[in-house]
C-alpha atoms as a PDB file:
ATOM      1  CA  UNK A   1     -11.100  31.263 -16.099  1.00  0.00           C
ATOM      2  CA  UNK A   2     -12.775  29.240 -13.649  1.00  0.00           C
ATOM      3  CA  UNK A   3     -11.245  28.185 -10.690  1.00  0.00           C
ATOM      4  CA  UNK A   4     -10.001  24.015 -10.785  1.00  0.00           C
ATOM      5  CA  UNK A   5     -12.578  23.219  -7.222  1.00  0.00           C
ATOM      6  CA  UNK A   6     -15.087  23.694  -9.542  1.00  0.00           C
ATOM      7  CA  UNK A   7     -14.243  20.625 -12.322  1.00  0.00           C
ATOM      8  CA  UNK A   8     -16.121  17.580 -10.378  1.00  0.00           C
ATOM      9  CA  UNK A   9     -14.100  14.928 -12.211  1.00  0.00           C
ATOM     10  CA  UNK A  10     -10.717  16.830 -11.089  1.00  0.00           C
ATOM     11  CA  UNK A  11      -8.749  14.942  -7.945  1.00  0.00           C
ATOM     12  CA  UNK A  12      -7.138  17.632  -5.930  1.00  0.00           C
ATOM     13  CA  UNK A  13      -4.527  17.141  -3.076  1.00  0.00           C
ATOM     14  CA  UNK A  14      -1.619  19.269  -1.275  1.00  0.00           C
ATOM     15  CA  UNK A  15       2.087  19.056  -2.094  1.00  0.00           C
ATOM     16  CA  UNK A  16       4.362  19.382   0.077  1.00  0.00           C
ATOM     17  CA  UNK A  17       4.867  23.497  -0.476  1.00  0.00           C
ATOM     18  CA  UNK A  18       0.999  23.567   0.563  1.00  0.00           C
ATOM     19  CA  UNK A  19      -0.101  24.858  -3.153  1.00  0.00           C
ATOM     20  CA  UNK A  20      -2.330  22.884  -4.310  1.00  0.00           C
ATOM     21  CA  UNK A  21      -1.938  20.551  -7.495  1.00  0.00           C
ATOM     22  CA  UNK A  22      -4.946  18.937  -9.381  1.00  0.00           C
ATOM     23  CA  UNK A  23      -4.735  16.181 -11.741  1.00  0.00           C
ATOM     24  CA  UNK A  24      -4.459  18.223 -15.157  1.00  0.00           C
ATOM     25  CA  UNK A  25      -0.737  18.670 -13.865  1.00  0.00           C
ATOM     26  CA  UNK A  26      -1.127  22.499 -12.837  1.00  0.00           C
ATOM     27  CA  UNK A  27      -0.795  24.022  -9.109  1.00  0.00           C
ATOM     28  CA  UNK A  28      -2.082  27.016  -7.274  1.00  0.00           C
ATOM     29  CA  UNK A  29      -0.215  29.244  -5.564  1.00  0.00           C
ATOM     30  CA  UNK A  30      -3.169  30.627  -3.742  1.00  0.00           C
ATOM     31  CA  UNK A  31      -3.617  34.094  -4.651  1.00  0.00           C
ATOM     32  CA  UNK A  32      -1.462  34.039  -8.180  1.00  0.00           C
ATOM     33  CA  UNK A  33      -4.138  31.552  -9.914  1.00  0.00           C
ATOM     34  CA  UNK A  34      -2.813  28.616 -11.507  1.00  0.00           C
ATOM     35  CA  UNK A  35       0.617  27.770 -13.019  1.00  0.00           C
ATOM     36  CA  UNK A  36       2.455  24.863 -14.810  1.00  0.00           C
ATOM     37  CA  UNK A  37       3.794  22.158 -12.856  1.00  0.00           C
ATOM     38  CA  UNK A  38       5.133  18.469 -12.777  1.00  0.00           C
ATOM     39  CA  UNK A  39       2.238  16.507 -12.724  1.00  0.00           C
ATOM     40  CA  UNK A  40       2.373  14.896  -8.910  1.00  0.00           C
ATOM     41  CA  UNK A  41       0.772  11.376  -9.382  1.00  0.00           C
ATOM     42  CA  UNK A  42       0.788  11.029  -6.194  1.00  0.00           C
ATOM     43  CA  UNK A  43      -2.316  12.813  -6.463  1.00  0.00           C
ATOM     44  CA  UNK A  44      -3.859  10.407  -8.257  1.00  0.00           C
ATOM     45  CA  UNK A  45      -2.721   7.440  -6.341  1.00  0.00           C
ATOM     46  CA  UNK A  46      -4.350   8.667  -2.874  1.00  0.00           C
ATOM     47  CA  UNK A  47      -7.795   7.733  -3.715  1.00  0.00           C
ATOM     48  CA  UNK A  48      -9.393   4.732  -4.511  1.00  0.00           C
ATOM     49  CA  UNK A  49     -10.957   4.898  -7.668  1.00  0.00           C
ATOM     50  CA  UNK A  50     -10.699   1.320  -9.237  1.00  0.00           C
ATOM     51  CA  UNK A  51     -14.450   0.844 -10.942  1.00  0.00           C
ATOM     52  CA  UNK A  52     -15.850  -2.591  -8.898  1.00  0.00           C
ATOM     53  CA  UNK A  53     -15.644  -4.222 -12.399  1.00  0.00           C
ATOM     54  CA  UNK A  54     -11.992  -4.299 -12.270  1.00  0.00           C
ATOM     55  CA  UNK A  55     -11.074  -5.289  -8.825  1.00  0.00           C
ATOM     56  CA  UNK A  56     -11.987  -8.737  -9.507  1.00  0.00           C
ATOM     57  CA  UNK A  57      -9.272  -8.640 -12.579  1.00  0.00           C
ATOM     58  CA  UNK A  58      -6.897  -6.444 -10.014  1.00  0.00           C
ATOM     59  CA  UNK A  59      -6.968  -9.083  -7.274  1.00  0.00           C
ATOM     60  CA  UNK A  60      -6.318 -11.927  -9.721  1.00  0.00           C
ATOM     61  CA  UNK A  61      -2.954  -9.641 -10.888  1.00  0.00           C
ATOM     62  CA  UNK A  62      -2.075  -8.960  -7.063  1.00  0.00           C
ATOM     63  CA  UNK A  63      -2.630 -12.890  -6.003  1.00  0.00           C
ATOM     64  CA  UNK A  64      -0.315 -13.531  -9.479  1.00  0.00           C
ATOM     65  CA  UNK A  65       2.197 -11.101  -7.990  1.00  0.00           C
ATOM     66  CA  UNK A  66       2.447 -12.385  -4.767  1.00  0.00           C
ATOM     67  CA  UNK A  67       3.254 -16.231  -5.629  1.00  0.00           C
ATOM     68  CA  UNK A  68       6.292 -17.466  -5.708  1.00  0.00           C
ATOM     69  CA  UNK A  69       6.951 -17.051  -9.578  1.00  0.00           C
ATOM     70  CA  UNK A  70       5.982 -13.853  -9.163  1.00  0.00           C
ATOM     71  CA  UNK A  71       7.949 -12.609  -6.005  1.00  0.00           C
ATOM     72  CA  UNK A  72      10.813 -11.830  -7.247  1.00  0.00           C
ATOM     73  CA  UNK A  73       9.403  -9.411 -10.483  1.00  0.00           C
ATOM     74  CA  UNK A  74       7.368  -8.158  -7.533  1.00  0.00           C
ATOM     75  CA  UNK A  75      10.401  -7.499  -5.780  1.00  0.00           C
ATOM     76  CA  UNK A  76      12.061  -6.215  -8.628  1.00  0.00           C
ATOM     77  CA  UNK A  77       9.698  -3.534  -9.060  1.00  0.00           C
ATOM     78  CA  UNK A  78       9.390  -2.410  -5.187  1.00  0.00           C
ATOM     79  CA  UNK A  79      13.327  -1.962  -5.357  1.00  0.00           C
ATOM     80  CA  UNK A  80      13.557  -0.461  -8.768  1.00  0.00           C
ATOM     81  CA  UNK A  81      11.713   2.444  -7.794  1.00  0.00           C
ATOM     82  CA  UNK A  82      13.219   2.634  -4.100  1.00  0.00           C
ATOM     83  CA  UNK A  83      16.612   2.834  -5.476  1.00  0.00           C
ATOM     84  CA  UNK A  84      15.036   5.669  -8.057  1.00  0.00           C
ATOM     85  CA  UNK A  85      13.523   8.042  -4.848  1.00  0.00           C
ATOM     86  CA  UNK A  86      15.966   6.592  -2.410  1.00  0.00           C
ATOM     87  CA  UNK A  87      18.177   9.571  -0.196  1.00  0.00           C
ATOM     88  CA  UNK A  88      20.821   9.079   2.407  1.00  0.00           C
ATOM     89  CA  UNK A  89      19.663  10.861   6.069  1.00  0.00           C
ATOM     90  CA  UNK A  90      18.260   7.369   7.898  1.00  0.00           C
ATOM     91  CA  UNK A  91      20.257   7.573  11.377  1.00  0.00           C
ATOM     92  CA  UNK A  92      22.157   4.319  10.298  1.00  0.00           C
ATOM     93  CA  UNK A  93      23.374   5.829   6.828  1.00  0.00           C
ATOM     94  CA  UNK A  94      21.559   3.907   4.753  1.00  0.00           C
ATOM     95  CA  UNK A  95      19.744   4.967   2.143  1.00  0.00           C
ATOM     96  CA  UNK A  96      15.972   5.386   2.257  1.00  0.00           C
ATOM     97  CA  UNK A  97      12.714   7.042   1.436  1.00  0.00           C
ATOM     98  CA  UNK A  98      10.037   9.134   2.964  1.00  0.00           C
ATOM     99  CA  UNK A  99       6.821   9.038   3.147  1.00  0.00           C
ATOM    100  CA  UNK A 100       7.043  11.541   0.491  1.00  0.00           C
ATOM    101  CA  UNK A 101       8.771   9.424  -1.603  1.00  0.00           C
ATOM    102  CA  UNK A 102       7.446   6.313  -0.840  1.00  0.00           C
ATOM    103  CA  UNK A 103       4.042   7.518  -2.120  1.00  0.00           C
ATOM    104  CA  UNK A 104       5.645   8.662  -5.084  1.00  0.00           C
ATOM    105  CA  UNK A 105       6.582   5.058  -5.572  1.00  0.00           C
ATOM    106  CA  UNK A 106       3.464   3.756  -5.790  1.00  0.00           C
ATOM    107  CA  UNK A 107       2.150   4.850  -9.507  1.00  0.00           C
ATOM    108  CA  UNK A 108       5.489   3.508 -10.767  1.00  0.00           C
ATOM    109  CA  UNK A 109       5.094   0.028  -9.320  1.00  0.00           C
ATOM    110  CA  UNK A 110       1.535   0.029  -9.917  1.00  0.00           C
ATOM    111  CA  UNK A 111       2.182   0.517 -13.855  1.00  0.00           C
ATOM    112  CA  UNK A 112       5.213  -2.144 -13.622  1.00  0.00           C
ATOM    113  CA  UNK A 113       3.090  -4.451 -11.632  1.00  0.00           C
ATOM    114  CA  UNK A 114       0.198  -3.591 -14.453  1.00  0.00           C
ATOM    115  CA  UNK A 115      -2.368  -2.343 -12.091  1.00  0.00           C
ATOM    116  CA  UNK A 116      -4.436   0.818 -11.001  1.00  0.00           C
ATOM    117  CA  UNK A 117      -2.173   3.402  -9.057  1.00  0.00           C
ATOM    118  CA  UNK A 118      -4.985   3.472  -7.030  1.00  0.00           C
ATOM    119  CA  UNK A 119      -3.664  -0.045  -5.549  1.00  0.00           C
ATOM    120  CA  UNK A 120      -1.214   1.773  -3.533  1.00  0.00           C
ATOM    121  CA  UNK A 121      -3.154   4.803  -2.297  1.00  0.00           C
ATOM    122  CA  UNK A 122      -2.765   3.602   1.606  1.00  0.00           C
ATOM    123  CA  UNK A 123       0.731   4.287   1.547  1.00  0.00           C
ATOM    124  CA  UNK A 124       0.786   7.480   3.210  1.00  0.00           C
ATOM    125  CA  UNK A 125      -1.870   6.038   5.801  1.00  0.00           C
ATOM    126  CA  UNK A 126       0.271   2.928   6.848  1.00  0.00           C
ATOM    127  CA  UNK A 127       3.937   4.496   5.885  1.00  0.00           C
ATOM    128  CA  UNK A 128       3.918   4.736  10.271  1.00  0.00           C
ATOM    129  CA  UNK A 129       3.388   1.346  10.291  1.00  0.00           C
ATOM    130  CA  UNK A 130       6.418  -0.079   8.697  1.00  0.00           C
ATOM    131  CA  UNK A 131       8.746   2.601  10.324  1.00  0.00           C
ATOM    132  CA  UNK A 132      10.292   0.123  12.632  1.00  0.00           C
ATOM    133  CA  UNK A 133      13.037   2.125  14.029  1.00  0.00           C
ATOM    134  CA  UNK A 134      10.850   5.535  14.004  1.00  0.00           C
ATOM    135  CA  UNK A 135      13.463   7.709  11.747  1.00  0.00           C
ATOM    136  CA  UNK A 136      10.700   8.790   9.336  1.00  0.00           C
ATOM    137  CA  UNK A 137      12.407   7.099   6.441  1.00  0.00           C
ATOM    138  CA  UNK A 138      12.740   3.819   5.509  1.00  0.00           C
ATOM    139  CA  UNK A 139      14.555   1.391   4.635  1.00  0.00           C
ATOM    140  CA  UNK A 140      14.643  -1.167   1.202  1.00  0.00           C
ATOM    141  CA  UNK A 141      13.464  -4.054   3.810  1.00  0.00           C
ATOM    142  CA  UNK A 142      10.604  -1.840   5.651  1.00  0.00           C
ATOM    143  CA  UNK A 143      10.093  -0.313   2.338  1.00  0.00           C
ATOM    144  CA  UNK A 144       9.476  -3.748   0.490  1.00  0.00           C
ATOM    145  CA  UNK A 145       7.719  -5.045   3.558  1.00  0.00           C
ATOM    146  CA  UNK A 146       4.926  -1.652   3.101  1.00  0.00           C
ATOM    147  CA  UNK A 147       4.185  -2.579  -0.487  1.00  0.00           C
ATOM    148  CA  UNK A 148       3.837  -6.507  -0.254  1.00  0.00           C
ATOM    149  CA  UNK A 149       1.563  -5.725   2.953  1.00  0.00           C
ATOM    150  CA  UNK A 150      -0.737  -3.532   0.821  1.00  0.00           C
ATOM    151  CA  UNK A 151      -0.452  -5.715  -2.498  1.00  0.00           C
ATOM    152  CA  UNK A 152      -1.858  -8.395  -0.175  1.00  0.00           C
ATOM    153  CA  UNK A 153      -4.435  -6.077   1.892  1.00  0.00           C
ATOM    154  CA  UNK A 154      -5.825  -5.231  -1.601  1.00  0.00           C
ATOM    155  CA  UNK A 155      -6.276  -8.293  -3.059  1.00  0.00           C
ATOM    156  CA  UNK A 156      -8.392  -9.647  -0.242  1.00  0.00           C
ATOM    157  CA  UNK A 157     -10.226  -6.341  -0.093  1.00  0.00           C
ATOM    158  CA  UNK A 158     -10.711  -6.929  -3.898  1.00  0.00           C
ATOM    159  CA  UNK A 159     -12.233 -10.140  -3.715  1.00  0.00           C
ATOM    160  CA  UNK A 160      -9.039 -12.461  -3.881  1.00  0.00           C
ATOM    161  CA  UNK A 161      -8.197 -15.359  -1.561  1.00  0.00           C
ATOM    162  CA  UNK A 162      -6.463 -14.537   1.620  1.00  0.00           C
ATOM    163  CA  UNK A 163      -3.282 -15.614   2.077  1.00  0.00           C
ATOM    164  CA  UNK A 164      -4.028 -18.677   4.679  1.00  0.00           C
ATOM    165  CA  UNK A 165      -6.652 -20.906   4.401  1.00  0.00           C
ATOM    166  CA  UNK A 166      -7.067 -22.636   7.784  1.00  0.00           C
ATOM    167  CA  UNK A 167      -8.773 -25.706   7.854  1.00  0.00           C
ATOM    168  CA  UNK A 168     -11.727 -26.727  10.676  1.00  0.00           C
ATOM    169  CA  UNK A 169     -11.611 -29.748  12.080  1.00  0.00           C
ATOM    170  CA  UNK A 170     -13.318 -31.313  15.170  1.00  0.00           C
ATOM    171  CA  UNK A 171     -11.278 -32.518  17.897  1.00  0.00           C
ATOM    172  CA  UNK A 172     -12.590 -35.999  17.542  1.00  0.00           C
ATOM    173  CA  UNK A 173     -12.100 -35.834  13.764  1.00  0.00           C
ATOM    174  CA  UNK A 174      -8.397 -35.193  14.514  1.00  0.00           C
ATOM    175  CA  UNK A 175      -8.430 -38.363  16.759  1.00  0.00           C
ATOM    176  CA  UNK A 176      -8.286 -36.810  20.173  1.00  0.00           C
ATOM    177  CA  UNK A 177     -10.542 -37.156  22.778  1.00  0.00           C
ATOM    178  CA  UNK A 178     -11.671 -35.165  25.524  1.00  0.00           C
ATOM    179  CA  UNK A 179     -10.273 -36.004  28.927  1.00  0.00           C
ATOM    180  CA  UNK A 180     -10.328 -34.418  32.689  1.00  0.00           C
ATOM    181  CA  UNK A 181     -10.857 -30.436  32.818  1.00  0.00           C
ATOM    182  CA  UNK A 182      -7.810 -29.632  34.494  1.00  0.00           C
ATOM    183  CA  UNK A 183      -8.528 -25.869  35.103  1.00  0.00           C
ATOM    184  CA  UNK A 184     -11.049 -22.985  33.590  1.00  0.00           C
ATOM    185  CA  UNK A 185      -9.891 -19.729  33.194  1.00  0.00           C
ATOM    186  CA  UNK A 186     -11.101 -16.356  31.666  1.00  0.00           C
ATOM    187  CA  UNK A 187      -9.157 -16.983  28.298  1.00  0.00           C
ATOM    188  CA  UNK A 188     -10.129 -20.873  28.258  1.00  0.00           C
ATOM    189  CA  UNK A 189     -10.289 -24.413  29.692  1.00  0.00           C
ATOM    190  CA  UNK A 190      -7.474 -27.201  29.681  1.00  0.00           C
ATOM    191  CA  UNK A 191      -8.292 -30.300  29.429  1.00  0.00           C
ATOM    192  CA  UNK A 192      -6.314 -33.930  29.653  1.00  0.00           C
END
Protein backbone atom coordinates (compact mmCIF):
# COMPACT_ATOMS: atom_id res chain seq x y z
CA UNK A 1 0.00 0.00 0.00
CA UNK A 2 1.44 3.25 -0.51
CA UNK A 3 2.90 5.11 2.06
CA UNK A 4 0.37 8.34 3.51
CA UNK A 5 3.59 11.26 2.47
CA UNK A 6 2.62 10.43 -0.74
CA UNK A 7 -1.44 11.61 -0.72
CA UNK A 8 -0.87 15.56 -1.52
CA UNK A 9 -4.27 16.51 -0.10
CA UNK A 10 -3.32 14.55 3.30
CA UNK A 11 -2.24 17.09 6.42
CA UNK A 12 0.32 15.29 8.43
CA UNK A 13 1.69 16.35 11.92
CA UNK A 14 3.44 14.61 15.11
CA UNK A 15 1.65 13.51 18.27
CA UNK A 16 2.96 13.64 21.14
CA UNK A 17 4.45 9.73 21.09
CA UNK A 18 6.40 11.10 17.86
CA UNK A 19 4.32 8.59 15.40
CA UNK A 20 2.99 10.32 13.07
CA UNK A 21 -0.91 10.80 12.47
CA UNK A 22 -2.44 12.08 9.12
CA UNK A 23 -5.82 13.33 8.68
CA UNK A 24 -7.66 9.98 7.54
CA UNK A 25 -7.40 9.25 11.43
CA UNK A 26 -4.51 6.52 11.14
CA UNK A 27 -0.78 6.81 12.67
CA UNK A 28 2.59 5.38 11.90
CA UNK A 29 4.60 3.77 14.08
CA UNK A 30 7.60 4.13 11.88
CA UNK A 31 8.74 0.86 10.86
CA UNK A 32 5.23 -1.21 11.60
CA UNK A 33 3.29 0.81 8.68
CA UNK A 34 0.14 2.29 9.57
CA UNK A 35 -2.47 1.49 12.28
CA UNK A 36 -5.91 2.72 13.57
CA UNK A 37 -6.05 5.59 15.73
CA UNK A 38 -8.22 8.46 17.29
CA UNK A 39 -8.38 10.89 14.78
CA UNK A 40 -6.11 13.95 16.41
CA UNK A 41 -7.84 17.16 15.03
CA UNK A 42 -5.41 18.88 16.22
CA UNK A 43 -3.88 18.00 13.10
CA UNK A 44 -6.14 19.64 11.20
CA UNK A 45 -6.39 22.77 13.19
CA UNK A 46 -2.49 23.67 12.83
CA UNK A 47 -2.70 24.95 9.40
CA UNK A 48 -4.43 27.56 7.86
CA UNK A 49 -6.50 26.39 5.26
CA UNK A 50 -9.66 28.69 5.21
CA UNK A 51 -10.27 29.26 1.15
CA UNK A 52 -9.95 33.48 0.86
CA UNK A 53 -13.70 33.25 -0.09
CA UNK A 54 -14.63 32.48 3.36
CA UNK A 55 -12.57 34.65 5.53
CA UNK A 56 -14.62 37.53 4.71
CA UNK A 57 -17.83 35.39 6.12
CA UNK A 58 -15.28 34.07 9.08
CA UNK A 59 -14.35 37.58 10.21
CA UNK A 60 -17.97 38.77 10.15
CA UNK A 61 -18.69 35.45 12.68
CA UNK A 62 -15.46 36.36 14.82
CA UNK A 63 -16.43 40.35 15.00
CA UNK A 64 -20.23 38.77 15.95
CA UNK A 65 -18.48 36.73 18.62
CA UNK A 66 -16.56 39.22 20.12
CA UNK A 67 -19.43 41.93 20.86
CA UNK A 68 -20.96 42.21 23.76
CA UNK A 69 -24.09 39.95 22.94
CA UNK A 70 -21.87 37.63 21.94
CA UNK A 71 -19.20 37.49 24.81
CA UNK A 72 -20.60 35.56 26.96
CA UNK A 73 -21.64 32.38 24.29
CA UNK A 74 -18.03 33.13 23.36
CA UNK A 75 -17.10 32.60 26.76
CA UNK A 76 -19.23 29.81 27.18
CA UNK A 77 -17.58 27.90 24.61
CA UNK A 78 -13.76 28.75 25.64
CA UNK A 79 -14.75 27.31 29.20
CA UNK A 80 -16.84 24.44 28.06
CA UNK A 81 -14.07 22.83 26.47
CA UNK A 82 -11.37 23.96 29.19
CA UNK A 83 -13.32 22.33 31.83
CA UNK A 84 -13.56 19.12 29.21
CA UNK A 85 -9.32 18.90 28.77
CA UNK A 86 -8.73 20.64 32.04
CA UNK A 87 -6.02 18.53 34.66
CA UNK A 88 -4.87 19.46 38.09
CA UNK A 89 -0.66 19.86 38.20
CA UNK A 90 -0.54 24.03 37.83
CA UNK A 91 1.85 24.92 40.93
CA UNK A 92 -1.20 26.76 42.56
CA UNK A 93 -3.60 23.61 42.32
CA UNK A 94 -5.77 24.78 40.03
CA UNK A 95 -6.87 23.14 37.32
CA UNK A 96 -5.53 23.77 33.82
CA UNK A 97 -4.47 22.78 30.37
CA UNK A 98 -1.43 22.33 28.27
CA UNK A 99 -0.44 23.29 25.35
CA UNK A 100 -1.41 19.90 24.40
CA UNK A 101 -4.67 20.35 25.42
CA UNK A 102 -5.25 23.69 24.71
CA UNK A 103 -4.75 22.92 20.99
CA UNK A 104 -7.04 20.21 21.32
CA UNK A 105 -9.52 22.86 22.30
CA UNK A 106 -9.50 24.65 19.42
CA UNK A 107 -11.62 22.36 16.78
CA UNK A 108 -14.25 22.12 19.53
CA UNK A 109 -14.72 25.86 19.96
CA UNK A 110 -14.23 26.47 16.44
CA UNK A 111 -17.38 24.12 15.58
CA UNK A 112 -19.37 25.76 18.69
CA UNK A 113 -18.33 29.16 17.62
CA UNK A 114 -19.41 27.87 13.84
CA UNK A 115 -16.14 28.50 12.21
CA UNK A 116 -13.08 26.78 10.43
CA UNK A 117 -10.80 24.88 13.03
CA UNK A 118 -8.34 26.42 11.15
CA UNK A 119 -9.27 29.78 13.19
CA UNK A 120 -7.38 28.52 16.05
CA UNK A 121 -4.30 26.95 14.45
CA UNK A 122 -1.82 29.64 16.32
CA UNK A 123 -2.48 28.16 19.49
CA UNK A 124 0.48 26.15 19.89
CA UNK A 125 2.59 29.21 18.47
CA UNK A 126 1.29 31.82 21.08
CA UNK A 127 0.29 29.14 24.02
CA UNK A 128 4.00 30.90 25.57
CA UNK A 129 2.44 33.95 25.35
CA UNK A 130 -0.41 33.71 27.70
CA UNK A 131 1.64 31.57 30.24
CA UNK A 132 1.84 34.35 32.71
CA UNK A 133 3.25 32.58 35.60
CA UNK A 134 5.55 30.18 33.29
CA UNK A 135 4.09 26.65 34.73
CA UNK A 136 3.43 25.33 31.21
CA UNK A 137 -0.27 25.06 31.89
CA UNK A 138 -2.78 27.37 32.12
CA UNK A 139 -5.22 28.62 33.68
CA UNK A 140 -9.35 29.25 32.72
CA UNK A 141 -8.35 33.19 32.80
CA UNK A 142 -4.94 32.82 30.63
CA UNK A 143 -6.74 30.15 28.84
CA UNK A 144 -9.82 32.42 27.87
CA UNK A 145 -7.49 35.35 27.45
CA UNK A 146 -5.37 32.92 24.42
CA UNK A 147 -8.57 32.29 22.51
CA UNK A 148 -10.28 35.85 22.58
CA UNK A 149 -6.63 37.18 21.56
CA UNK A 150 -6.63 34.91 18.48
CA UNK A 151 -10.53 35.23 17.72
CA UNK A 152 -9.60 38.92 17.46
CA UNK A 153 -6.03 38.49 15.63
CA UNK A 154 -8.08 36.54 13.01
CA UNK A 155 -10.70 38.63 12.31
CA UNK A 156 -8.50 41.58 11.47
CA UNK A 157 -6.20 39.26 9.56
CA UNK A 158 -9.47 38.18 7.78
CA UNK A 159 -10.53 41.39 6.68
CA UNK A 160 -12.72 42.52 9.77
CA UNK A 161 -12.52 45.84 11.62
CA UNK A 162 -9.98 46.14 14.32
CA UNK A 163 -11.03 46.48 17.52
CA UNK A 164 -10.25 50.46 18.01
CA UNK A 165 -10.88 52.90 15.65
CA UNK A 166 -8.88 56.01 16.62
CA UNK A 167 -9.91 59.10 15.30
CA UNK A 168 -7.31 61.97 13.66
CA UNK A 169 -7.72 65.17 14.51
CA UNK A 170 -5.52 68.32 14.16
CA UNK A 171 -4.46 70.07 17.14
CA UNK A 172 -6.15 73.23 16.06
CA UNK A 173 -9.29 71.27 15.14
CA UNK A 174 -9.37 70.14 18.80
CA UNK A 175 -9.13 73.88 19.83
CA UNK A 176 -5.60 74.04 21.08
CA UNK A 177 -3.02 76.07 19.95
CA UNK A 178 0.54 75.87 19.73
CA UNK A 179 2.51 77.77 22.33
CA UNK A 180 6.41 78.11 23.51
CA UNK A 181 8.67 74.88 22.75
CA UNK A 182 9.62 74.19 26.12
CA UNK A 183 12.22 71.41 25.38
CA UNK A 184 13.13 68.88 22.26
CA UNK A 185 14.14 65.62 22.94
CA UNK A 186 14.93 62.33 21.00
CA UNK A 187 11.33 60.88 21.64
CA UNK A 188 9.59 64.44 21.03
CA UNK A 189 9.01 68.16 21.67
CA UNK A 190 6.82 69.86 24.51
CA UNK A 191 5.27 72.61 23.90
CA UNK A 192 3.07 75.34 26.10
Amino acid sequence: SPSHHSIPTMVVCANDSGSESDSSGYQSDGEHGRAATSFLPTCIATIDCTPEEKKEEVAGKLERALTDEFKSRTDHAIHKYFNKYAQKGRPDGHMGVSKYHAMQMGPEVAAYLGVPAATFGKVQRVFQRFDFDGCGILNKLQCTTLYRSIIRERRTEWGGQPDEDVPFATIKEKGYEVGKELGRGGQGVMYL
